[in-house]
Protein backbone atom coordinates (compact mmCIF):
# COMPACT_ATOMS: atom_id res chain seq x y z
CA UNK A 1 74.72 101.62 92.76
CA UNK A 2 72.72 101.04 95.81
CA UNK A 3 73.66 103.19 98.87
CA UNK A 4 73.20 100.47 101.39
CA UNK A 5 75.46 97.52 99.08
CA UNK A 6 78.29 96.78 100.34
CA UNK A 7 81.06 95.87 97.79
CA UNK A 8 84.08 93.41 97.94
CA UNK A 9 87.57 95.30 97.73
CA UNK A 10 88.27 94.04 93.97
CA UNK A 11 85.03 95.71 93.17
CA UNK A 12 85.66 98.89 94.98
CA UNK A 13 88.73 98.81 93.63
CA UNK A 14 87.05 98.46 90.14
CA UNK A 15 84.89 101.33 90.60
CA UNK A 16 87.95 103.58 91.81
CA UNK A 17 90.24 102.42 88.91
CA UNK A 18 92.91 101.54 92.43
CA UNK A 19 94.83 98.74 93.01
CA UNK A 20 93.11 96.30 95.33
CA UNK A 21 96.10 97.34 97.46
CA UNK A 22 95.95 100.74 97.69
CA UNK A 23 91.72 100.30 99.03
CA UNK A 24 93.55 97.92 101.78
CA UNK A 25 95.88 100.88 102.51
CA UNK A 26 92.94 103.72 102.82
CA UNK A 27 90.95 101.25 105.67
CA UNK A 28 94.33 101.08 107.10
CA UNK A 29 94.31 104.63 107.24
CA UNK A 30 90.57 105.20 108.01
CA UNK A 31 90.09 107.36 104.88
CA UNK A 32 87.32 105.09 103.31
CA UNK A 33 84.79 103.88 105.53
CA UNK A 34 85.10 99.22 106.03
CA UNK A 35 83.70 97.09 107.74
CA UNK A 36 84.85 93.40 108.80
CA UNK A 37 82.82 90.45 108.26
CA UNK A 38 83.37 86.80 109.21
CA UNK A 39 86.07 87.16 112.12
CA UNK A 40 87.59 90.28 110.63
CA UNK A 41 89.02 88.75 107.58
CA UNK A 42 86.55 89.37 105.03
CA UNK A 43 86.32 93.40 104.21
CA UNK A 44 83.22 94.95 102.28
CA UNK A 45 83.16 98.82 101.42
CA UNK A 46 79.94 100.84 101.46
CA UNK A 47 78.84 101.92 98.30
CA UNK A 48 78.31 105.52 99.78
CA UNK A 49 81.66 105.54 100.99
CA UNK A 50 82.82 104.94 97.28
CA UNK A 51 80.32 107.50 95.76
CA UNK A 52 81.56 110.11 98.15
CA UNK A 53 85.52 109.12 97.41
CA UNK A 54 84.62 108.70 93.49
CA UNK A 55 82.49 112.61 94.24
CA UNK A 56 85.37 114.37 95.87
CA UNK A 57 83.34 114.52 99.33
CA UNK A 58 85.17 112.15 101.70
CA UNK A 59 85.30 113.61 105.00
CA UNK A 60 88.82 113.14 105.35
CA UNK A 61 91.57 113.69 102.44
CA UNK A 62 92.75 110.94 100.72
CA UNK A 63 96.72 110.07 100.75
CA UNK A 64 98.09 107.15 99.28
């Protein structure tokens, strides 16, 4: 995975083995990095942000 891709929230979700729901719910909450494309509507996850959830490093703790 490359560190600078940036990955749709059914792919993240994928990855994580979440519900597309629950990655909505940890932007919410700021504890996986997001960012908003096309007006705000479209969201894309960092690849880095998934290899640090998927690695146990996230800066912040993750509650669903």
């Amino acid at each position: 995975m490359n560190e600078l891709e940036l990955l749709s929230v059914k792919e993240a979700a994928a990855i994580l083995r979440y519900h597309p729901v629950t990655i909505y719910e940890l932007v919410k909450k700021n504890q996986i990095e997001a960012c908003r494309i096309g007006g705000g509507k479209t969201i894309r996850i960092p690849a880095a942000a998934v290899t640090r959830l998927l690695a146990g490093n996230n800066k912040q703790e993750v509650t669903v």
